[in-house]
C-alpha atoms as a PDB file:
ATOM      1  CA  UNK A   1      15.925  39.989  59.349  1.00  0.00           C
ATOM      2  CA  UNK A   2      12.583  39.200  60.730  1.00  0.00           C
ATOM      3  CA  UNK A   3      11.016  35.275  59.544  1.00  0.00           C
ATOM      4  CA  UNK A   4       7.852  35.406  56.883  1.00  0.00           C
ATOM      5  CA  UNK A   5       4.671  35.024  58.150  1.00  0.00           C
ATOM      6  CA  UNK A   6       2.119  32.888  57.300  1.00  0.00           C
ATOM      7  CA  UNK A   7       0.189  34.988  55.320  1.00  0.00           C
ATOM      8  CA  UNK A   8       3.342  35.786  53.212  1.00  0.00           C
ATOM      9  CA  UNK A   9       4.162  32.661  53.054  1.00  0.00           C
ATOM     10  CA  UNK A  10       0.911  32.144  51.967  1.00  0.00           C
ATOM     11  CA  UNK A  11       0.969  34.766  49.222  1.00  0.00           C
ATOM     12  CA  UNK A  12       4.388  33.699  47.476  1.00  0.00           C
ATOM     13  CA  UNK A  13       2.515  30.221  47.230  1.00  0.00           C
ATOM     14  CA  UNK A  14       0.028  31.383  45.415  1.00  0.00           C
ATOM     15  CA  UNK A  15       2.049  33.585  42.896  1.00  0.00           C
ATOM     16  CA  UNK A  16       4.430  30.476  42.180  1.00  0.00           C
ATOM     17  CA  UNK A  17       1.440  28.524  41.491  1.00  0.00           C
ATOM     18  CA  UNK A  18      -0.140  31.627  39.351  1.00  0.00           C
ATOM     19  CA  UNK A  19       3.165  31.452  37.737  1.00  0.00           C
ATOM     20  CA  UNK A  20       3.272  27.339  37.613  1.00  0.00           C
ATOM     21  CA  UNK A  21      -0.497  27.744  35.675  1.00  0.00           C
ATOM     22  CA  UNK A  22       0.588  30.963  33.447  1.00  0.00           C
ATOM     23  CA  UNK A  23       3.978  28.561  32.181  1.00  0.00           C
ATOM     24  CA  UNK A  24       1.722  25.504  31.520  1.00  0.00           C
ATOM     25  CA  UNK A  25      -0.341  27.694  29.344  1.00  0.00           C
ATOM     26  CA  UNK A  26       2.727  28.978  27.965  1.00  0.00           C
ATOM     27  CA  UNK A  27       4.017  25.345  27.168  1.00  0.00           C
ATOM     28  CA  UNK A  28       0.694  24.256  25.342  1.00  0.00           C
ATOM     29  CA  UNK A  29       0.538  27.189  23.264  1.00  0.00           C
ATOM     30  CA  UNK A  30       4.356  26.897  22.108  1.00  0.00           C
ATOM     31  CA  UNK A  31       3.188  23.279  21.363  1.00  0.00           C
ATOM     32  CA  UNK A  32       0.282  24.124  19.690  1.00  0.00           C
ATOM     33  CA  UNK A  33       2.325  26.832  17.440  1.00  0.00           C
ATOM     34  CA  UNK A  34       4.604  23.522  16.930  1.00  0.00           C
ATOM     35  CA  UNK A  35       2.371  21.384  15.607  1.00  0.00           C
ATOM     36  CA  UNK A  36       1.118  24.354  13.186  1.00  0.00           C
ATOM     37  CA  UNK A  37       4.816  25.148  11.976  1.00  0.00           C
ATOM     38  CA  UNK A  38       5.439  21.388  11.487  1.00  0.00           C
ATOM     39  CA  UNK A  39       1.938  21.188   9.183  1.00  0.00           C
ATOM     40  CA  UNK A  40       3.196  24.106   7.513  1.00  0.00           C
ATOM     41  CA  UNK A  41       6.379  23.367   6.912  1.00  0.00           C
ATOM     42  CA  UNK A  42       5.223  19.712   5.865  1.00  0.00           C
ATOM     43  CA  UNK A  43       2.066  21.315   3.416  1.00  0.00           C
ATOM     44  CA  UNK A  44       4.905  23.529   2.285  1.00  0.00           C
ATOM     45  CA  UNK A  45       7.337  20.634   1.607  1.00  0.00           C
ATOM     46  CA  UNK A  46       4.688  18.851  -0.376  1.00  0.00           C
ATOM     47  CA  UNK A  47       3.905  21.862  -2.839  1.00  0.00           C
ATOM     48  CA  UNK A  48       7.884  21.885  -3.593  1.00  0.00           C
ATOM     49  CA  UNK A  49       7.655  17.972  -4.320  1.00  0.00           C
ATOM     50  CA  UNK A  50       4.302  18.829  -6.279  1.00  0.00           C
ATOM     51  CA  UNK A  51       5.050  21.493  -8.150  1.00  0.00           C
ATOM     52  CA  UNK A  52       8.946  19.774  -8.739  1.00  0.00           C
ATOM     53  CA  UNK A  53       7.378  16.921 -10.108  1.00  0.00           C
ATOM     54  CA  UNK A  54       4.568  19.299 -12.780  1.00  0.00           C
ATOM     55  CA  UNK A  55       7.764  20.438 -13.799  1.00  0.00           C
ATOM     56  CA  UNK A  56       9.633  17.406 -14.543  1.00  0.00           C
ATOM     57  CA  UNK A  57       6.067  15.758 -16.252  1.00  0.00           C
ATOM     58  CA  UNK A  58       6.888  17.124 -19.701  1.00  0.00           C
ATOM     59  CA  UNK A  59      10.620  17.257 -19.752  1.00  0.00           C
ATOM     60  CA  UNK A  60       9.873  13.277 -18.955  1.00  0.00           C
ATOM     61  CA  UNK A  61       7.861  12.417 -21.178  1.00  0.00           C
ATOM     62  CA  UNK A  62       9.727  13.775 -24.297  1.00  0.00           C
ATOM     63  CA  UNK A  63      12.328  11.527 -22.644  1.00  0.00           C
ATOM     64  CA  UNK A  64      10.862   8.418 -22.489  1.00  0.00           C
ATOM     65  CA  UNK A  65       9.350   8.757 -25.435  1.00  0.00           C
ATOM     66  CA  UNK A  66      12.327  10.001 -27.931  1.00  0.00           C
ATOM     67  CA  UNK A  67      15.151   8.419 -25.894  1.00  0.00           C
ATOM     68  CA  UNK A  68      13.320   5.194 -24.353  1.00  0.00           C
ATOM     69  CA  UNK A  69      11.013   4.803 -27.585  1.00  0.00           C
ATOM     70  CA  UNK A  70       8.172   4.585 -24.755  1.00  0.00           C
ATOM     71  CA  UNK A  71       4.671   4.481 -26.104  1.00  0.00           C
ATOM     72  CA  UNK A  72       2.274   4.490 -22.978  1.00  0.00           C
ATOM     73  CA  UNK A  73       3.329   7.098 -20.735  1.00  0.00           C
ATOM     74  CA  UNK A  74       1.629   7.804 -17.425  1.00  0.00           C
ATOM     75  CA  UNK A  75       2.259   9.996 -13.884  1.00  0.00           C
ATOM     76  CA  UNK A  76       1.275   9.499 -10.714  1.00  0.00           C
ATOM     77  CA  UNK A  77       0.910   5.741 -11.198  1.00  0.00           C
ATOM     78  CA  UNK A  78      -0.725   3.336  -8.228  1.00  0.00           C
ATOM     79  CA  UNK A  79      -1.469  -0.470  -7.966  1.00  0.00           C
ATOM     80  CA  UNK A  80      -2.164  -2.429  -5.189  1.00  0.00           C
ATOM     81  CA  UNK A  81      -0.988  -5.911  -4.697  1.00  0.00           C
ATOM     82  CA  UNK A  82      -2.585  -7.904  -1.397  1.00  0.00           C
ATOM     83  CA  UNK A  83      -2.468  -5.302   0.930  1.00  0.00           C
ATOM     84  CA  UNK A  84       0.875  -3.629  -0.727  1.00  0.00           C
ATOM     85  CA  UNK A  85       0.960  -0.388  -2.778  1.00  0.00           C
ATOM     86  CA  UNK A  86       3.090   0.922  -5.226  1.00  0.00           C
ATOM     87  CA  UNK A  87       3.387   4.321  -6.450  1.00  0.00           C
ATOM     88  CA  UNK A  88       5.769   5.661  -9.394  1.00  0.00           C
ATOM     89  CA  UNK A  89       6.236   9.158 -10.526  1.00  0.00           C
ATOM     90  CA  UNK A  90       6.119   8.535 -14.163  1.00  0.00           C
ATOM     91  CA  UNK A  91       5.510   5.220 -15.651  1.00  0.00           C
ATOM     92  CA  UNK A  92       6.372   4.042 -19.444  1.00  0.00           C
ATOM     93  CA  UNK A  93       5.837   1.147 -21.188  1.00  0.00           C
ATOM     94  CA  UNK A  94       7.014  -0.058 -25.091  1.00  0.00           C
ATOM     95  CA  UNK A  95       6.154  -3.444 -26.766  1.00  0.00           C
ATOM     96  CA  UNK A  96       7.723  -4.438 -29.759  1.00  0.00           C
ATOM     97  CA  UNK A  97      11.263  -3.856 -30.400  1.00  0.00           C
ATOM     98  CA  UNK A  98      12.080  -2.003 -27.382  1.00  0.00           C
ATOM     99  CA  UNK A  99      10.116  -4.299 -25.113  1.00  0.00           C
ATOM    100  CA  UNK A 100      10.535  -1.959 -21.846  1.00  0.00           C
ATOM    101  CA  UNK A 101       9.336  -0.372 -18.906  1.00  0.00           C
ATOM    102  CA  UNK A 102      10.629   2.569 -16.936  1.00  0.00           C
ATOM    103  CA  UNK A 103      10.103   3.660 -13.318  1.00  0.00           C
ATOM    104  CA  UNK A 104      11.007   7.468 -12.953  1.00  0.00           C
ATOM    105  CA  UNK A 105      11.036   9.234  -9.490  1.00  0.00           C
ATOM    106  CA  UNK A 106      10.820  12.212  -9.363  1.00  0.00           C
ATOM    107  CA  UNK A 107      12.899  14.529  -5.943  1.00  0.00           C
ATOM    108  CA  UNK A 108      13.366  18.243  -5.686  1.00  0.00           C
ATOM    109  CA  UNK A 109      16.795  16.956  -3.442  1.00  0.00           C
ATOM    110  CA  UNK A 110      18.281  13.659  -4.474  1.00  0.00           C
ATOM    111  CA  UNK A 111      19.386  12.027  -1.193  1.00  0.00           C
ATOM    112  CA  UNK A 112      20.729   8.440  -1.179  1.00  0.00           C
ATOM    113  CA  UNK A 113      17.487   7.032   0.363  1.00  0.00           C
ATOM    114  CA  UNK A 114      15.800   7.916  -2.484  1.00  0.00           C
ATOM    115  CA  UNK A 115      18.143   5.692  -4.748  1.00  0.00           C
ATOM    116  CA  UNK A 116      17.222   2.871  -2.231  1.00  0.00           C
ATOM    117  CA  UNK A 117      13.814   3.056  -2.768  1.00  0.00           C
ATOM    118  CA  UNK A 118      13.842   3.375  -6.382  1.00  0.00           C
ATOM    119  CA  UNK A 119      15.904   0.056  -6.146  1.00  0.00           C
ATOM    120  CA  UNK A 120      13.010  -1.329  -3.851  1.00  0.00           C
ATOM    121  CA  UNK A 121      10.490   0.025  -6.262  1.00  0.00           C
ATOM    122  CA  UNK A 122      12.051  -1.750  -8.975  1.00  0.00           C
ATOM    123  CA  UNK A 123      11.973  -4.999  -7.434  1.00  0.00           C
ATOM    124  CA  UNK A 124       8.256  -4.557  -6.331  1.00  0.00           C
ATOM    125  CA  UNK A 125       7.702  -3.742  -9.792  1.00  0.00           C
ATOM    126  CA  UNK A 126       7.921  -6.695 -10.809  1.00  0.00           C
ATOM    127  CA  UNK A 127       6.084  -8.731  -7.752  1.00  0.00           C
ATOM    128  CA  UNK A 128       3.210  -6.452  -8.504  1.00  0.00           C
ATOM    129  CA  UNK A 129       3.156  -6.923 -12.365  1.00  0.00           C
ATOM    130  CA  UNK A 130       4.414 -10.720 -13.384  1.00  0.00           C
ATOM    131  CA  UNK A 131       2.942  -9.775 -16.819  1.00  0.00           C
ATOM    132  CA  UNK A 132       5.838  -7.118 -17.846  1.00  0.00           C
ATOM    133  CA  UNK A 133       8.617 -10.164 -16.709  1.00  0.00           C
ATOM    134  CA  UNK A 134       9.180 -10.469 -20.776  1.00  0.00           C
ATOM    135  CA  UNK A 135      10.545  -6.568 -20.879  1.00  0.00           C
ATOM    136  CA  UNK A 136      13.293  -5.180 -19.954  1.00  0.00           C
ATOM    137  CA  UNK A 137      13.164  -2.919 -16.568  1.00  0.00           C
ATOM    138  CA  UNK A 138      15.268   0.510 -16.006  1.00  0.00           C
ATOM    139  CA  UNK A 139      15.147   3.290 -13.687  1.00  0.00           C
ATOM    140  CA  UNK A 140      15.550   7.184 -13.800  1.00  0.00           C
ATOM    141  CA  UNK A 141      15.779   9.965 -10.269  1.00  0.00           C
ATOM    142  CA  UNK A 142      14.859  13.475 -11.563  1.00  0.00           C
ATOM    143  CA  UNK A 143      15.765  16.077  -9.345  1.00  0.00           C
ATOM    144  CA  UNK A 144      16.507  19.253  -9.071  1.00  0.00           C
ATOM    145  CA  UNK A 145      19.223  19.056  -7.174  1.00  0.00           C
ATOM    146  CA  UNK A 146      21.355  16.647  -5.333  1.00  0.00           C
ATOM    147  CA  UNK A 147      25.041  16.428  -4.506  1.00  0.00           C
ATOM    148  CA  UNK A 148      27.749  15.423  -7.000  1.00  0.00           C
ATOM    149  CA  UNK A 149      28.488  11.922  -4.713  1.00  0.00           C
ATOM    150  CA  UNK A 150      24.599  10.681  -4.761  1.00  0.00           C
ATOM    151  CA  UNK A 151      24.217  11.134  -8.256  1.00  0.00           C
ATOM    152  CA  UNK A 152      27.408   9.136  -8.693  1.00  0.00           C
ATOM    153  CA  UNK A 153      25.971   6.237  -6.484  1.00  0.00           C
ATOM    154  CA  UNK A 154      22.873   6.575  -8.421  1.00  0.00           C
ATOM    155  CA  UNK A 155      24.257   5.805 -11.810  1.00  0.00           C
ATOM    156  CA  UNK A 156      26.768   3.062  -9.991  1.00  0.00           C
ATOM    157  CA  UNK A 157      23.686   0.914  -8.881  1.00  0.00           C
ATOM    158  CA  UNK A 158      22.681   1.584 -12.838  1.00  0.00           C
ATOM    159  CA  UNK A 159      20.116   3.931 -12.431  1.00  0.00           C
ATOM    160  CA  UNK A 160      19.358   7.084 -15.268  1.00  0.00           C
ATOM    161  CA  UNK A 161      19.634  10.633 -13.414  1.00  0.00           C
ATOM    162  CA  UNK A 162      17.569  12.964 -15.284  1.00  0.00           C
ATOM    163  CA  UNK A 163      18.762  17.102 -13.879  1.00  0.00           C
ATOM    164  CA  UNK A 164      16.924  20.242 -14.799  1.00  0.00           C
ATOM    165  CA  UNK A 165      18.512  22.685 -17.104  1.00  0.00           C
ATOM    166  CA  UNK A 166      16.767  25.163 -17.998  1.00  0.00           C
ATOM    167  CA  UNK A 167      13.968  24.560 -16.658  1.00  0.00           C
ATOM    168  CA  UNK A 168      13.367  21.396 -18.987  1.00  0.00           C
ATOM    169  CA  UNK A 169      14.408  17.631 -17.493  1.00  0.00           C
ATOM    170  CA  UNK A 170      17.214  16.028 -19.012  1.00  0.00           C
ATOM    171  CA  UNK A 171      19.411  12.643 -18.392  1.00  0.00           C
ATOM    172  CA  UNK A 172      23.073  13.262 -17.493  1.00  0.00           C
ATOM    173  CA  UNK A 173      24.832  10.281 -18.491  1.00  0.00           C
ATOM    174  CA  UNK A 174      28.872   9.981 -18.110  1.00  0.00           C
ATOM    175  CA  UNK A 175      30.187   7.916 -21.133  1.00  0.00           C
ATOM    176  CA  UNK A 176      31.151   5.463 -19.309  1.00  0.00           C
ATOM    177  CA  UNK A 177      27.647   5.054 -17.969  1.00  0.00           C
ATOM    178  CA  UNK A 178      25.868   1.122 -18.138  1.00  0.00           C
ATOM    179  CA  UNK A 179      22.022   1.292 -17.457  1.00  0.00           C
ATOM    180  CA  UNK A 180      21.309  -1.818 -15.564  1.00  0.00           C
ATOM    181  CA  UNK A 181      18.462  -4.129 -16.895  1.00  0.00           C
ATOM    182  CA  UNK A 182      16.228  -5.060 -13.316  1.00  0.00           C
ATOM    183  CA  UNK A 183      14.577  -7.147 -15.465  1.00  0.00           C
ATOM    184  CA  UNK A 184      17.338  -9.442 -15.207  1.00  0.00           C
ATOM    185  CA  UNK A 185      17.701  -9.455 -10.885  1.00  0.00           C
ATOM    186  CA  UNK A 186      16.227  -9.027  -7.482  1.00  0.00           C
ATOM    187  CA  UNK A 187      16.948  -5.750  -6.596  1.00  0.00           C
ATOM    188  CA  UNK A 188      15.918  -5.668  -2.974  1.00  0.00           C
END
């Protein structure tokens, strides 16, 4: 077997560095496809949670107002405090007898994060609005779907799960089921 030359030496150089340039290209074009997928997938995400929450609007609000007795209903609710924000699904507020507010979020897949930050959400409720500290405080997760064990841990902490049936919202309370006031403690 005869030794390369230099001008073949030369030549498989240059097609490893051809091939070194076409892979690089190769690499920023997967990443660039990547980043599109991801913004996709993301957009796509956020039409589910959109469109889950349209859904759960009016199944909610019949809710709050013939189970809760709520008389100001509102979605998509954000207030700042200092440099804080807070944003609720669906909002409701009674005076009078029932003397309440509810914080509903609403999930298309009920994880137990989401619990947490309803429990956070709670607590920040009521840093961000000393004015409701007279009424009593309660919390509901909507979703569409979530596994038997984090709805359980859901209504432990004392929260209202709301599940669609039928395409229409509705709380799914065990009897032996005790909301918890937040009014009454620090949550977070």
């Amino acid at each position: 077997m005869e030794s390369p030359n230099f001008d073949t030496i030369r030549q498989i150089l240059q097609d490893i560095a051809l091939s070194q340039k076409e892979l690089s290209q190769s690499q920023k074009e997967t990443d660039r496809l990547t980043k599109s997928n991801a913004k996709l997938i993301g957009d796509l995400g956020n039409k589910f949670g959109s469109f889950t929450e349209g859904m759960a609007f009016p199944s909610m609000e019949k809710v709050l107002r013939k189970q809760f007795g709520m008389t100001t209903i509102t979605t998509n609710y954000k207030t700042e405090y200092g440099p804080d924000t807070l944003e609720v699904d669906v909002l409701g507020i009674a005076n009078g007898m029932v003397n309440a507010v509810v914080l509903v979020e609403v999930k298309s897949h009920l994880k137990e994060r989401d619990i947490d930050q309803l429990l956070k959400n709670l607590d920040r409720f009521r840093r961000f609005h000393p004015e409701y500290n007279n009424k009593k405080l309660f919390g509901i997760l909507a979703c569409v779907q979530g596994s038997q064990e984090v709805r359980e841990k859901a209504i432990t902490a004392g929260l209202y799960v709301a599940s669609i049936h039928d395409e229409v919202f509705e709380l799914k309370t065990p009897a032996y089921f005790v909301p918890r006031d937040f009014s009454l403690t620090v949550t977070a």
